[in-house]
Structures are given as structure tokens and as C-alpha cells.
C-alpha atoms as a PDB file:
ATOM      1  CA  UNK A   1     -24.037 -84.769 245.276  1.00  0.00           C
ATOM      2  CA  UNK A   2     -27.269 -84.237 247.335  1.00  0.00           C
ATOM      3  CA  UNK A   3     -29.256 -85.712 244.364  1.00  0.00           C
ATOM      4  CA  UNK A   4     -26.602 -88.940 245.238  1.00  0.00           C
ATOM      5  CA  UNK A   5     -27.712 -88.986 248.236  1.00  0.00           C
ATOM      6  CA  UNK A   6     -31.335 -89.334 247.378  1.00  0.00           C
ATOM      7  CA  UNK A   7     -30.940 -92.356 245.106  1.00  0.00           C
ATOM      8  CA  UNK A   8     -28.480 -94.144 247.773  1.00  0.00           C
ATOM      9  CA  UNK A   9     -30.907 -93.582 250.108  1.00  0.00           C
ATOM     10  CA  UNK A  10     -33.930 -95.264 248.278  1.00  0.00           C
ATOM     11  CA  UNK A  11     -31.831 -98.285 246.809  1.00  0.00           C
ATOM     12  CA  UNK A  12     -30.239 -99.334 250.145  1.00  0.00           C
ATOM     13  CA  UNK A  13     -33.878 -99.295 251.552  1.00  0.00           C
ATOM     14  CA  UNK A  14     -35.027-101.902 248.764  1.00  0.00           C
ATOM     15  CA  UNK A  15     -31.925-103.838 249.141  1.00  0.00           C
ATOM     16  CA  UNK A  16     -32.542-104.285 252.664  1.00  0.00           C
ATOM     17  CA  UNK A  17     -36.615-104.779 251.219  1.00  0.00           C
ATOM     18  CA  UNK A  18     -37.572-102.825 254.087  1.00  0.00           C
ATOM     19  CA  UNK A  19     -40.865-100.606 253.417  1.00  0.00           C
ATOM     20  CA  UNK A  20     -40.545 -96.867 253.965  1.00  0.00           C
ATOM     21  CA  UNK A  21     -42.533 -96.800 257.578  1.00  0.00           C
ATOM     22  CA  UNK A  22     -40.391 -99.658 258.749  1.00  0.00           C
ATOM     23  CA  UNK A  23     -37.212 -97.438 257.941  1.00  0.00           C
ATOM     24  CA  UNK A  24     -38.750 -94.525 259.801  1.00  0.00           C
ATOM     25  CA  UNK A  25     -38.714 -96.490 262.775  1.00  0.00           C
ATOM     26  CA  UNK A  26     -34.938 -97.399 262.501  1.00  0.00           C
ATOM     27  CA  UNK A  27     -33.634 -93.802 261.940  1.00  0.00           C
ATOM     28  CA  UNK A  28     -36.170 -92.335 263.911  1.00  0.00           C
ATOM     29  CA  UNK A  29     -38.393 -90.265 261.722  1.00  0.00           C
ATOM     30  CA  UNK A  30     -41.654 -89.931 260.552  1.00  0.00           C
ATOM     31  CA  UNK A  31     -42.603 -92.182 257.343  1.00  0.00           C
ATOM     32  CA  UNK A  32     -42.840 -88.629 255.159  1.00  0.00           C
ATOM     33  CA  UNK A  33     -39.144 -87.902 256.408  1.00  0.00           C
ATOM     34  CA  UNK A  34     -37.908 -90.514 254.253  1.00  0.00           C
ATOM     35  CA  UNK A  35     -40.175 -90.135 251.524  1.00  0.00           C
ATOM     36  CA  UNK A  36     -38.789 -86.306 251.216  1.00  0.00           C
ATOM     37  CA  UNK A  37     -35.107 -87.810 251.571  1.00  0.00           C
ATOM     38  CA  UNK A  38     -35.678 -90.301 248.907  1.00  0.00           C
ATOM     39  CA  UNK A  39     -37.463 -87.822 246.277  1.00  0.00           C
ATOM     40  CA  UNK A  40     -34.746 -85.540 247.178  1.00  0.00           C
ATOM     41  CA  UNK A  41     -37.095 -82.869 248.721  1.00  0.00           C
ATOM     42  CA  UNK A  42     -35.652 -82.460 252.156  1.00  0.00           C
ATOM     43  CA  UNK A  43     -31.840 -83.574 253.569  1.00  0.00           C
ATOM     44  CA  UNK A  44     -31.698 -85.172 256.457  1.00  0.00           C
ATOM     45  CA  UNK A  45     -29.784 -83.940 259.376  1.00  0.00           C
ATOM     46  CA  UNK A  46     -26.543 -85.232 260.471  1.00  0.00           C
ATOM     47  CA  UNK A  47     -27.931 -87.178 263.004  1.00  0.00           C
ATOM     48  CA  UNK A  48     -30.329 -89.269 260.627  1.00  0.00           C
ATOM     49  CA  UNK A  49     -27.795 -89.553 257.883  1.00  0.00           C
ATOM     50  CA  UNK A  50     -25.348 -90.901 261.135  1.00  0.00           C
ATOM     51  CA  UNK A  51     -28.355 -93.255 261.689  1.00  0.00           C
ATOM     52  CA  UNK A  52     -29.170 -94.172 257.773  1.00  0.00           C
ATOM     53  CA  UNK A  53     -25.627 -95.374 258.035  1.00  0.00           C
ATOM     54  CA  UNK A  54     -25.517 -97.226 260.839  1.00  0.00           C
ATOM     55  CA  UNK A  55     -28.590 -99.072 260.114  1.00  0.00           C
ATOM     56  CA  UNK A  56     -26.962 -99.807 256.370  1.00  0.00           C
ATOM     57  CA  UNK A  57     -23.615-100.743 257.624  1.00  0.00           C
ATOM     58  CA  UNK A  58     -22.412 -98.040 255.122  1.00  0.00           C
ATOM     59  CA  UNK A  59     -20.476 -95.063 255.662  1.00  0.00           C
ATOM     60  CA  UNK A  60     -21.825 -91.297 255.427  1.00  0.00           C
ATOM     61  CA  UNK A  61     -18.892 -90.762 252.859  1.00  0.00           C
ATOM     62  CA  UNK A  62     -20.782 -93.855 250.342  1.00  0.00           C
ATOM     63  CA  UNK A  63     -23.994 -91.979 251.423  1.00  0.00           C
ATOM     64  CA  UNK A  64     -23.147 -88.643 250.063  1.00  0.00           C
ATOM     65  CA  UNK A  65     -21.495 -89.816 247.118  1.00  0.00           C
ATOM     66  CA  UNK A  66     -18.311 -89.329 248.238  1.00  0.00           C
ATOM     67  CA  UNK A  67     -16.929 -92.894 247.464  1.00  0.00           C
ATOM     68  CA  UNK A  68     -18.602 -96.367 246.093  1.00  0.00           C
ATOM     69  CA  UNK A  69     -16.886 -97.933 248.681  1.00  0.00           C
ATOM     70  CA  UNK A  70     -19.552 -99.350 250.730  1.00  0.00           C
ATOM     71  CA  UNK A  71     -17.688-101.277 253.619  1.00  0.00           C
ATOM     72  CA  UNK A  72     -16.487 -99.512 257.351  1.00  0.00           C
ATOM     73  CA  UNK A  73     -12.757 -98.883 257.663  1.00  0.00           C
ATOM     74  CA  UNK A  74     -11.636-101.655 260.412  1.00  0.00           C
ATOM     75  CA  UNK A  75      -7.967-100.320 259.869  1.00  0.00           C
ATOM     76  CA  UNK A  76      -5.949-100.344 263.230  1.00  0.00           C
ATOM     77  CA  UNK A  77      -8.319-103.071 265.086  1.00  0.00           C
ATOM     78  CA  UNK A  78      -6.938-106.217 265.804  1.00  0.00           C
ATOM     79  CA  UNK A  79      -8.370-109.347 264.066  1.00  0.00           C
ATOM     80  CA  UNK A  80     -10.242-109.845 267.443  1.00  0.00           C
ATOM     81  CA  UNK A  81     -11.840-106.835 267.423  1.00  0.00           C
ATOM     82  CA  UNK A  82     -12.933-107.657 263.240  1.00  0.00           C
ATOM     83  CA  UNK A  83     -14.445-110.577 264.904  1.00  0.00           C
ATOM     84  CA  UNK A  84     -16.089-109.349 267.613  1.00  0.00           C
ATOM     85  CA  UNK A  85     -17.838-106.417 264.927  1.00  0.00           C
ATOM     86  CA  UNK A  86     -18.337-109.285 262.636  1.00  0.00           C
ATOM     87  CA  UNK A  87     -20.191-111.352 265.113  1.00  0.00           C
ATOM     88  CA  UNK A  88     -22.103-108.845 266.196  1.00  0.00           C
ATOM     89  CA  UNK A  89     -23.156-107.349 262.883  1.00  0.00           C
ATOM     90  CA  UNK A  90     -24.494-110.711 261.996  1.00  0.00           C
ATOM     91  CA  UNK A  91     -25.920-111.053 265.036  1.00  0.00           C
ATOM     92  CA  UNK A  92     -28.011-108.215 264.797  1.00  0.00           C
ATOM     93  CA  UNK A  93     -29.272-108.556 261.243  1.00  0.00           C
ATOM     94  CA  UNK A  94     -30.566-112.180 262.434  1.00  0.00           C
ATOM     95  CA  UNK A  95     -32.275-110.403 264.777  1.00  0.00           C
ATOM     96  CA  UNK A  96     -33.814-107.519 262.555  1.00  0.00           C
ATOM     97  CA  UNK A  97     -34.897-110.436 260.048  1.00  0.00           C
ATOM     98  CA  UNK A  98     -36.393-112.134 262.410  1.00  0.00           C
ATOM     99  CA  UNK A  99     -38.391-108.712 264.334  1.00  0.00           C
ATOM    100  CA  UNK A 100     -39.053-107.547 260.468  1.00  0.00           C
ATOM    101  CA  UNK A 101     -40.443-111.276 260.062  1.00  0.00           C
ATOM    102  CA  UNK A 102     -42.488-111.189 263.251  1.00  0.00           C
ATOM    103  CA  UNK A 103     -44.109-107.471 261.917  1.00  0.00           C
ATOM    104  CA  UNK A 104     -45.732-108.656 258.613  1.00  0.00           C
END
């Protein structure tokens, strides 16, 4: 599972064509931190893999290998609420396009 973990790691990172120091920055590590996690040298702790999934808009569960399922469970919010997470998830990858943009 671990080894899982190391491959979802690295291919949401390209998805998202994000280098590995600009990840760092997002979780909070240093730029070797997610080299390790990616090469499947070092696990991160539950508070980066929290982070790695926050940033991805994944859950840990797809992150581990524990499903392929890749989308949050919105069960029990009201269509408003969907909305209001919608709105703001696209909200804030606008704005990480646009910082990531600004960067290069």
C-alpha cells in the first residue's frame, strides 16, 4: 500500500504540473521531503498526508490506496453548502494558477 502511496503522490504532483519545490511550499516541507515521499524512501506524517490531500482535493483514503475514488464525500450537506465548497474550490485554484503563474 505504502508503495501506492508513493506513485499517487508523484502523479497528482504532475497532474497539477507543479515542480517538486513548489509542492514543498504547499504541504509545508522541505523540497527533499517530497522527493523521499515520491521515491518511496520516507512516509509522510499524518499531518502532510492531511495536507497532500487538501492541496489535491483528494482524500487520504485515494492517497493510501485505499479506494480510486478520487472525489470528497459531500453526503449530508445541503446543495447550498455543495455550492458554497464548489465556489470556493474554484476559487482558489484560480488563484493558485494565477500565484503559480506570477512565480515562473
Amino acid at each position: 500500500m505504502i508503495a501506492k502511496l508513493a506513485q499517487r503522490l508523484k502523479q497528482l504532483r504532475l497532474e497539477k504540473d507543479l515542480r517538486q519545490d513548489q509542492l514543498a511550499k504547499l504541504v509545508h516541507v522541505e523540497k527533499s521531503s517530497i522527493s523521499m515521499y515520491e521515491n518511496d524512501v520516507r512516509q509522510p506524517s499524518y499531518e502532510v498526508l492531511i495536507r497532500y490531500a487538501e492541496v489535491f482535493n483528494v482524500s487520504v483514503d485515494y492517497l493510501l490506496g485505499r479506494t480510486n475514488d478520487r472525489s470528497l464525500d459531500l453526503s449530508g450537506l445541503t446543495a447550498a453548502e455543495i455550492a458554497i465548497i464548489s465556489e470556493l474550490v474554484d476559487s482558489m485554484t484560480a488563484k493558485n494558477r494565477i500565484m503559480e503563474e506570477l512565480k515562473r
